[in-house]
PDB file of N, CA and C in Angstrom:
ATOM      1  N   UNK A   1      54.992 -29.499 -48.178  1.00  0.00           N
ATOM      2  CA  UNK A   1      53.826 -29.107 -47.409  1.00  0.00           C
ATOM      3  C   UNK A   1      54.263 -28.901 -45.972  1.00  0.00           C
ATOM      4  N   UNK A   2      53.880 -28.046 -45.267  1.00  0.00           N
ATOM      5  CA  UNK A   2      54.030 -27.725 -44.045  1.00  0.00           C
ATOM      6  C   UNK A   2      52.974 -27.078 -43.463  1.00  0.00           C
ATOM      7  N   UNK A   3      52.382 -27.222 -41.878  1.00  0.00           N
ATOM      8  CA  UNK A   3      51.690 -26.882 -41.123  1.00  0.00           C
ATOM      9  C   UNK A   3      52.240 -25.767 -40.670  1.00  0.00           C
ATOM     10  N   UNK A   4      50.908 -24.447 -40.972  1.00  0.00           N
ATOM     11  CA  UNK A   4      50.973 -22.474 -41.081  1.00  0.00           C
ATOM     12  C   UNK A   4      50.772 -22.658 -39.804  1.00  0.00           C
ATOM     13  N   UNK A   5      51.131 -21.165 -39.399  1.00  0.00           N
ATOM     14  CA  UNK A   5      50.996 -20.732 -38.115  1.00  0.00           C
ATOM     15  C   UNK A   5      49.829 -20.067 -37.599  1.00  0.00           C
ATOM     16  N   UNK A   6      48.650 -20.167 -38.601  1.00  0.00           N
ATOM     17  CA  UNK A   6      47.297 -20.404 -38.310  1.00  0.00           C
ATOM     18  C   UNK A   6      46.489 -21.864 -38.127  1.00  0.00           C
ATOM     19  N   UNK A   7      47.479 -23.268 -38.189  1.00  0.00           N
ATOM     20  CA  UNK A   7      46.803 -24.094 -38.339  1.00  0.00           C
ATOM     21  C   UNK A   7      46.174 -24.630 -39.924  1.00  0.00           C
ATOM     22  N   UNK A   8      46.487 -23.840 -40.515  1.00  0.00           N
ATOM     23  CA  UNK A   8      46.536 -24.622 -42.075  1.00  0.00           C
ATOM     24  C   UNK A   8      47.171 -25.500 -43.058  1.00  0.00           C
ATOM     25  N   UNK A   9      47.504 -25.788 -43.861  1.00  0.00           N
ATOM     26  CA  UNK A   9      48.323 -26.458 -44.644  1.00  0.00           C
ATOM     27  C   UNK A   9      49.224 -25.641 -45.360  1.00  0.00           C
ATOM     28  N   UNK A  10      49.775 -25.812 -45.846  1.00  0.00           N
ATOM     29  CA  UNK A  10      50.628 -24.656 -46.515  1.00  0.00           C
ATOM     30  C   UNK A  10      51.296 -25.556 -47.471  1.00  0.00           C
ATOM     31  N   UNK A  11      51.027 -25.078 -49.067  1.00  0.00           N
ATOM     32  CA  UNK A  11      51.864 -25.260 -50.375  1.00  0.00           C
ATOM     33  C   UNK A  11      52.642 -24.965 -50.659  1.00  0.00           C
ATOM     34  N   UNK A  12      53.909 -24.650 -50.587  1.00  0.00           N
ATOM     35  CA  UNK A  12      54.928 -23.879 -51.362  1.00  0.00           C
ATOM     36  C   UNK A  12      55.795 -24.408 -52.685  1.00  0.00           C
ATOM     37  N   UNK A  13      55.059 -24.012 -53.793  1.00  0.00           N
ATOM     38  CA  UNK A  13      55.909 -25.016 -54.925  1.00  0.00           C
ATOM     39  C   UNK A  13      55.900 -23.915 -55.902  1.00  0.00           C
ATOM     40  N   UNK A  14      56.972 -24.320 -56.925  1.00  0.00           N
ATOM     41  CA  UNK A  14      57.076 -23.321 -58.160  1.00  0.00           C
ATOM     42  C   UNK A  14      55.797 -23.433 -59.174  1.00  0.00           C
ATOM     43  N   UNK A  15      55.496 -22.658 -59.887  1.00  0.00           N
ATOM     44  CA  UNK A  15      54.262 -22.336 -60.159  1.00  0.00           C
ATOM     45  C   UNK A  15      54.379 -23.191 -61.317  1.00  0.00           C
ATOM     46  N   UNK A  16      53.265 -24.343 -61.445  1.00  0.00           N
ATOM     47  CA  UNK A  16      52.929 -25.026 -62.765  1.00  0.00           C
ATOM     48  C   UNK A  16      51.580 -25.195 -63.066  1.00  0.00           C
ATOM     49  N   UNK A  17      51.285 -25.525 -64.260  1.00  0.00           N
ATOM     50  CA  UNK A  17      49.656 -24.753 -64.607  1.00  0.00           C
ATOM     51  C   UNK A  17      48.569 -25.927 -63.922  1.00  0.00           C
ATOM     52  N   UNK A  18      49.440 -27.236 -64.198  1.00  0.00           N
ATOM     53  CA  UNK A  18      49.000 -28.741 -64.332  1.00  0.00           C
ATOM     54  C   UNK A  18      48.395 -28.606 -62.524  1.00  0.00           C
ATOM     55  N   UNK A  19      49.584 -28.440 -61.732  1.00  0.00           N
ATOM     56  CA  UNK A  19      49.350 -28.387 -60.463  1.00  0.00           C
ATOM     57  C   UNK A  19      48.463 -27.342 -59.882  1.00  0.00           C
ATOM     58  N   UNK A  20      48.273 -26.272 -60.399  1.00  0.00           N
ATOM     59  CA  UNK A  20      47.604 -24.755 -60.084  1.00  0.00           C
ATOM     60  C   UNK A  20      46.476 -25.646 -60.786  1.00  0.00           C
ATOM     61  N   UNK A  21      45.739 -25.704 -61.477  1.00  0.00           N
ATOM     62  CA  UNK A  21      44.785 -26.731 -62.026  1.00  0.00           C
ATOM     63  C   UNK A  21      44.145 -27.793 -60.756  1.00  0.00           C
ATOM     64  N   UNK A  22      44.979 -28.918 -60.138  1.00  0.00           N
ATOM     65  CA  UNK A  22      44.730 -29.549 -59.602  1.00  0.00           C
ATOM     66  C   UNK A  22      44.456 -29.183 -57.778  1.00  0.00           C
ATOM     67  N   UNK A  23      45.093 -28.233 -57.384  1.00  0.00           N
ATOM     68  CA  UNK A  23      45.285 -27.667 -56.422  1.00  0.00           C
ATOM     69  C   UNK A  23      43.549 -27.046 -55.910  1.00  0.00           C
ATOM     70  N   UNK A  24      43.287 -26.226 -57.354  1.00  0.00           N
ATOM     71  CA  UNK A  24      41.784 -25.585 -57.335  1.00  0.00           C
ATOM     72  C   UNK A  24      40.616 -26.546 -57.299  1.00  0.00           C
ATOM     73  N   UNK A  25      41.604 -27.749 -57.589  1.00  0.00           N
ATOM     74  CA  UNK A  25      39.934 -28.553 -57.374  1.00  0.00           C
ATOM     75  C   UNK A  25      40.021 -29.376 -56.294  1.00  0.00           C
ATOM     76  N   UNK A  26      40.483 -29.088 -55.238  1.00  0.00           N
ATOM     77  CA  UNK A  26      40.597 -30.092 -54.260  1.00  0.00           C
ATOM     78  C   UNK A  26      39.436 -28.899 -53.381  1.00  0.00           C
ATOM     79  N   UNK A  27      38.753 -29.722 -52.743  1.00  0.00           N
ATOM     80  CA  UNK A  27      37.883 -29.292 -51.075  1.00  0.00           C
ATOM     81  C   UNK A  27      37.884 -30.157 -50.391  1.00  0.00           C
ATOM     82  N   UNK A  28      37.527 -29.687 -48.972  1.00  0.00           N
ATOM     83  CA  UNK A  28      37.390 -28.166 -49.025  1.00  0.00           C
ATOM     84  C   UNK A  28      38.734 -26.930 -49.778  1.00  0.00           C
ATOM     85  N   UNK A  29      37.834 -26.162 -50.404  1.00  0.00           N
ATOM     86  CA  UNK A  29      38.815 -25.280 -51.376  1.00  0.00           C
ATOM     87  C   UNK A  29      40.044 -25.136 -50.382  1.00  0.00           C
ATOM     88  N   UNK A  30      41.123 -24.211 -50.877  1.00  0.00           N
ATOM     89  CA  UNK A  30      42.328 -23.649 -50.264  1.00  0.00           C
ATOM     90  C   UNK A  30      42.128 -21.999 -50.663  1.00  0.00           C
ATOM     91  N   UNK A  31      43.156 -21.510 -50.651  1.00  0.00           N
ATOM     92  CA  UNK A  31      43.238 -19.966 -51.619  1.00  0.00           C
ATOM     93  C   UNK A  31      44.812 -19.979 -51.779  1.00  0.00           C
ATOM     94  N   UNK A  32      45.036 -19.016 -52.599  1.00  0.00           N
ATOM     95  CA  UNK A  32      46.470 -18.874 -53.017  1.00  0.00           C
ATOM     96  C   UNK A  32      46.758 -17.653 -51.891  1.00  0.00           C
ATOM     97  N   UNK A  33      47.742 -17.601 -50.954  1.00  0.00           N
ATOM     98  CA  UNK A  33      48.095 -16.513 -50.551  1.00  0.00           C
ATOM     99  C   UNK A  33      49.406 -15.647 -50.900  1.00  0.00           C
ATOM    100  N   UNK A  34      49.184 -14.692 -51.314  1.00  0.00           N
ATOM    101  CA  UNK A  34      50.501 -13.147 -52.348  1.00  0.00           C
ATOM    102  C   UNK A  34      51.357 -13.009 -51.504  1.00  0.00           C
ATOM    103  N   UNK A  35      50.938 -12.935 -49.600  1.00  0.00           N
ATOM    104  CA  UNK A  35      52.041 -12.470 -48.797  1.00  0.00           C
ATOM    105  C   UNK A  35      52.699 -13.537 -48.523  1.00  0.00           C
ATOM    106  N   UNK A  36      52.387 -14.690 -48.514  1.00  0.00           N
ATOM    107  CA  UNK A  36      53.021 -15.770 -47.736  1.00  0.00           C
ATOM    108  C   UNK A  36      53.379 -16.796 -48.803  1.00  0.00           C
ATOM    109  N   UNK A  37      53.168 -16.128 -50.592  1.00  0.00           N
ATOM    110  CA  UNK A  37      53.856 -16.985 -51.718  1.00  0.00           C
ATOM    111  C   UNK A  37      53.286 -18.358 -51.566  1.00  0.00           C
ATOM    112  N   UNK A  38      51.911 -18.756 -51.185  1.00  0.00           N
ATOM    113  CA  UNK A  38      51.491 -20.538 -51.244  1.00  0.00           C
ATOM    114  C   UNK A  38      50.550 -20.369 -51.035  1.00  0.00           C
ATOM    115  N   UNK A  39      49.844 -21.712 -51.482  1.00  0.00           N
ATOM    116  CA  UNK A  39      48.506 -22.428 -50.929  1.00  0.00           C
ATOM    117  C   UNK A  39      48.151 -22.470 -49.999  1.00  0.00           C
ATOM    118  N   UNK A  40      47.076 -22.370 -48.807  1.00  0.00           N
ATOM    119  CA  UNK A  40      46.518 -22.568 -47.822  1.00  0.00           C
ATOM    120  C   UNK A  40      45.594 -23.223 -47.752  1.00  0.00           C
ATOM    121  N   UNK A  41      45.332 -24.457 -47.322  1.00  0.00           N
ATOM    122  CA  UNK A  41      43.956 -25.414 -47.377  1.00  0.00           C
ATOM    123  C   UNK A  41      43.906 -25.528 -45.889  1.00  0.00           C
ATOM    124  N   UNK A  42      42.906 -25.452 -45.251  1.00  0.00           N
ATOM    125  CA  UNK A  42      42.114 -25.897 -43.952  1.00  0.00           C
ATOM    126  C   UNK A  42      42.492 -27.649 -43.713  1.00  0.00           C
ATOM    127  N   UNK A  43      42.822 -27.660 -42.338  1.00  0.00           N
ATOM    128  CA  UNK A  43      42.987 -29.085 -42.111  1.00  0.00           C
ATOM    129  C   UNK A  43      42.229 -29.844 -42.130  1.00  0.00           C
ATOM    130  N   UNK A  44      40.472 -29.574 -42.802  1.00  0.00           N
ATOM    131  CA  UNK A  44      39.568 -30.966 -43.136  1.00  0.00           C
ATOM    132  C   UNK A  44      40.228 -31.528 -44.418  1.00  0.00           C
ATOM    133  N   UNK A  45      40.470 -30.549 -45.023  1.00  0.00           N
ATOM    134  CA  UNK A  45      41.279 -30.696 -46.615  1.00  0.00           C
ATOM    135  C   UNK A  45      42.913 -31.585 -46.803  1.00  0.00           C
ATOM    136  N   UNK A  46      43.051 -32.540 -44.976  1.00  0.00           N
ATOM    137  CA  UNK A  46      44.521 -33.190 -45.194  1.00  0.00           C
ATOM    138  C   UNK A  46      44.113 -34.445 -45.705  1.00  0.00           C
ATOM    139  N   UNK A  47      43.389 -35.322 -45.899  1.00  0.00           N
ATOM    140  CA  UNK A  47      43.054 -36.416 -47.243  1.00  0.00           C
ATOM    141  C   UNK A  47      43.258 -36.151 -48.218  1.00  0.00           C
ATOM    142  N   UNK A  48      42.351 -35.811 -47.875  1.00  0.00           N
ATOM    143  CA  UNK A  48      42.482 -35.240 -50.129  1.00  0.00           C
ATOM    144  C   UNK A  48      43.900 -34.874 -50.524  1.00  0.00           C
ATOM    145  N   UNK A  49      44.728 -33.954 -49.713  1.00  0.00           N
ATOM    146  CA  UNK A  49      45.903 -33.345 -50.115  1.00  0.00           C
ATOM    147  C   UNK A  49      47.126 -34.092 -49.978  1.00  0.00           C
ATOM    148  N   UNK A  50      47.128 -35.550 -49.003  1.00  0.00           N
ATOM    149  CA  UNK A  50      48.274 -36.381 -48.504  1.00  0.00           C
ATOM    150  C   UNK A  50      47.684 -37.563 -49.763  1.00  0.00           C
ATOM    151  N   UNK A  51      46.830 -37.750 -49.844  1.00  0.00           N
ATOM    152  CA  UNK A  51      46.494 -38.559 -50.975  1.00  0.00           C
ATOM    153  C   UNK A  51      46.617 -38.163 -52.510  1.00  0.00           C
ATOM    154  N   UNK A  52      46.085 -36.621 -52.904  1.00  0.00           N
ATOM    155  CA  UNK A  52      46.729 -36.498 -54.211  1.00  0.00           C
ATOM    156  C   UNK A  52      48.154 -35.631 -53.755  1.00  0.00           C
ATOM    157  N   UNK A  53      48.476 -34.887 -52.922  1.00  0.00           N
ATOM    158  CA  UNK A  53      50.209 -34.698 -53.619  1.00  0.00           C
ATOM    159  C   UNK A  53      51.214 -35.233 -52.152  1.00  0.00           C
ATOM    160  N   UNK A  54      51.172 -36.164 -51.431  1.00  0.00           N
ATOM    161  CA  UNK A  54      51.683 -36.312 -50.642  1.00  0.00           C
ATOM    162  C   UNK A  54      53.001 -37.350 -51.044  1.00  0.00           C
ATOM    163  N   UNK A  55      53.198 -37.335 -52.055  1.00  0.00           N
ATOM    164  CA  UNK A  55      54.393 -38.288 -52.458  1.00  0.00           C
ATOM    165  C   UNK A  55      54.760 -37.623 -53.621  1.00  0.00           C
ATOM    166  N   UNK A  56      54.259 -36.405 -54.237  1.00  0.00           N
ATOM    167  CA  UNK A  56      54.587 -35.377 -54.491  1.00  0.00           C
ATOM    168  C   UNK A  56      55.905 -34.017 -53.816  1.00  0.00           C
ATOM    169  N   UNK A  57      55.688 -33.886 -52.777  1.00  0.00           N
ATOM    170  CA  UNK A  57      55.979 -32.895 -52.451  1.00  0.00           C
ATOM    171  C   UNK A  57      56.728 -33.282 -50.702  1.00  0.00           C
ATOM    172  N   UNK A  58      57.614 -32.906 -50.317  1.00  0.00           N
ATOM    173  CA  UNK A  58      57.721 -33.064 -48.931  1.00  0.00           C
ATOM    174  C   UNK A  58      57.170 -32.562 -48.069  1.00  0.00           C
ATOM    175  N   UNK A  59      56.885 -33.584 -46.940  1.00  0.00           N
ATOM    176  CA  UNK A  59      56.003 -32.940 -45.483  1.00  0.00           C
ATOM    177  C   UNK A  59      56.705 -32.513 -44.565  1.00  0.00           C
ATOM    178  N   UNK A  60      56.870 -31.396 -44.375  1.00  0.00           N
ATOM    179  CA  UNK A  60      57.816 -30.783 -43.200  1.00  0.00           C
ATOM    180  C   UNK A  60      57.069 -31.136 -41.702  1.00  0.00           C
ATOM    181  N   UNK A  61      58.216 -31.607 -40.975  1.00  0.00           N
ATOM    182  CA  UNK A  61      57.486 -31.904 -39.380  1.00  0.00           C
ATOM    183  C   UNK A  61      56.769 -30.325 -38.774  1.00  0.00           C
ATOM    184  N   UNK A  62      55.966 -30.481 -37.962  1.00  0.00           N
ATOM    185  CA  UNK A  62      54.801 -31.213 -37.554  1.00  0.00           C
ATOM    186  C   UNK A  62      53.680 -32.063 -38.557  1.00  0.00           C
ATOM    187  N   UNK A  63      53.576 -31.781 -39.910  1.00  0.00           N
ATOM    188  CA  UNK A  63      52.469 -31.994 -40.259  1.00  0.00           C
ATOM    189  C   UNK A  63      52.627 -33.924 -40.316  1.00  0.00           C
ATOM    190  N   UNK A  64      53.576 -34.140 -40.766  1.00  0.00           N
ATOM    191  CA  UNK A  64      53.310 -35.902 -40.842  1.00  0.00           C
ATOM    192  C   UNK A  64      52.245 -36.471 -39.773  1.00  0.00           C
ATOM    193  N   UNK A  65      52.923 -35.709 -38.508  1.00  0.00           N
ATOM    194  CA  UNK A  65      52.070 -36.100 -36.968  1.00  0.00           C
ATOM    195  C   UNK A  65      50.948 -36.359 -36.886  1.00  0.00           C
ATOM    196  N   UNK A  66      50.128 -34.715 -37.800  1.00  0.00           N
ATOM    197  CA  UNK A  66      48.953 -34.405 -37.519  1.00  0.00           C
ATOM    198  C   UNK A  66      48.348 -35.242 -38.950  1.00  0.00           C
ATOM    199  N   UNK A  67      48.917 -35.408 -39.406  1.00  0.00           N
ATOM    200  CA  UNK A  67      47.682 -36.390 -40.604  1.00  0.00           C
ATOM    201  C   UNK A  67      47.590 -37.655 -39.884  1.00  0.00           C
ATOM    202  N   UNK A  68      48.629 -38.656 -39.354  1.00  0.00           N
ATOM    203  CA  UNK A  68      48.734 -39.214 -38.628  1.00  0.00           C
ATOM    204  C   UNK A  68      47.212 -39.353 -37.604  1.00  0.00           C
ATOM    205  N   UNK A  69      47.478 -38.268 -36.904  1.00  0.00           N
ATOM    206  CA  UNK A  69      46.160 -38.345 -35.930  1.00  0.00           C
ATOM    207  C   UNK A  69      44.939 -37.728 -36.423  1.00  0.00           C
ATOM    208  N   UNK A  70      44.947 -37.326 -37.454  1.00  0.00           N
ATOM    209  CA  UNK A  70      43.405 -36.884 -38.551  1.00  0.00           C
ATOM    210  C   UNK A  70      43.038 -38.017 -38.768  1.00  0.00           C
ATOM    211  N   UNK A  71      43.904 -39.212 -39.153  1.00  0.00           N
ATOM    212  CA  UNK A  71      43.285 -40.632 -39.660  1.00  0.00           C
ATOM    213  C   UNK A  71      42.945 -41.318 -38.197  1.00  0.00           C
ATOM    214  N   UNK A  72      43.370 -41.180 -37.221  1.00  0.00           N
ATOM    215  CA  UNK A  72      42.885 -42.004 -36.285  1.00  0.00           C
ATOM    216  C   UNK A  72      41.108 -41.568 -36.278  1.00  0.00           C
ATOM    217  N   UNK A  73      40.096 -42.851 -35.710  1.00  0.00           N
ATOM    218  CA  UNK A  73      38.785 -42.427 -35.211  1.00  0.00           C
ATOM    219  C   UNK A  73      38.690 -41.662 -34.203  1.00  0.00           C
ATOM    220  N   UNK A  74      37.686 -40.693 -33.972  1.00  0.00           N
ATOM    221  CA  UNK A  74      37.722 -39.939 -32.304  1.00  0.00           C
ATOM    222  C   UNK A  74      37.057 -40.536 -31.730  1.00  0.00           C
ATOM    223  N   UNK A  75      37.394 -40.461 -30.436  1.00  0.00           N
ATOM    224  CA  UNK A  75      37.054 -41.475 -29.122  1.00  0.00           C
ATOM    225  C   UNK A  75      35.933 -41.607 -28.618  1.00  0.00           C
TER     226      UNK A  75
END
């Protein structure tokens, strides 16, 4: 998993049905993107996604940071 250069999440994994399955049911939804070969989920969607595949899959830096400070309370 790695943080897009729109500010999204970004999937990049080889295609399995189990995971393409599980991927679609997470929300807020994501979409599959053709040009950029992955998943895209919106950063309300980093719970759900560090909790079901985050020991799954590696987190490329920046994103560890920013889940990091998604879990903190705002001030």
């Amino acid at each position: 998993m790695r943080l897009g250069d729109t500010g999204t999440i970004q999937l990049l994994l080889p295609f399995d049905a189990v995971t393409q399955a599980q991927l679609r049911a997470v929300r807020p939804r994501g979409r599959w993107s053709s040009r950029l070969a992955c998943w895209e989920f919106p950063l309300e969607a980093a719970a759900v996604l560090q909790r079901q595949f985050g020991q799954r899959f590696a987190l490329e830096p920046p994103l560890p940071q920013w889940f990091a400070w998604l879990q903190q309370p705002p001030p």
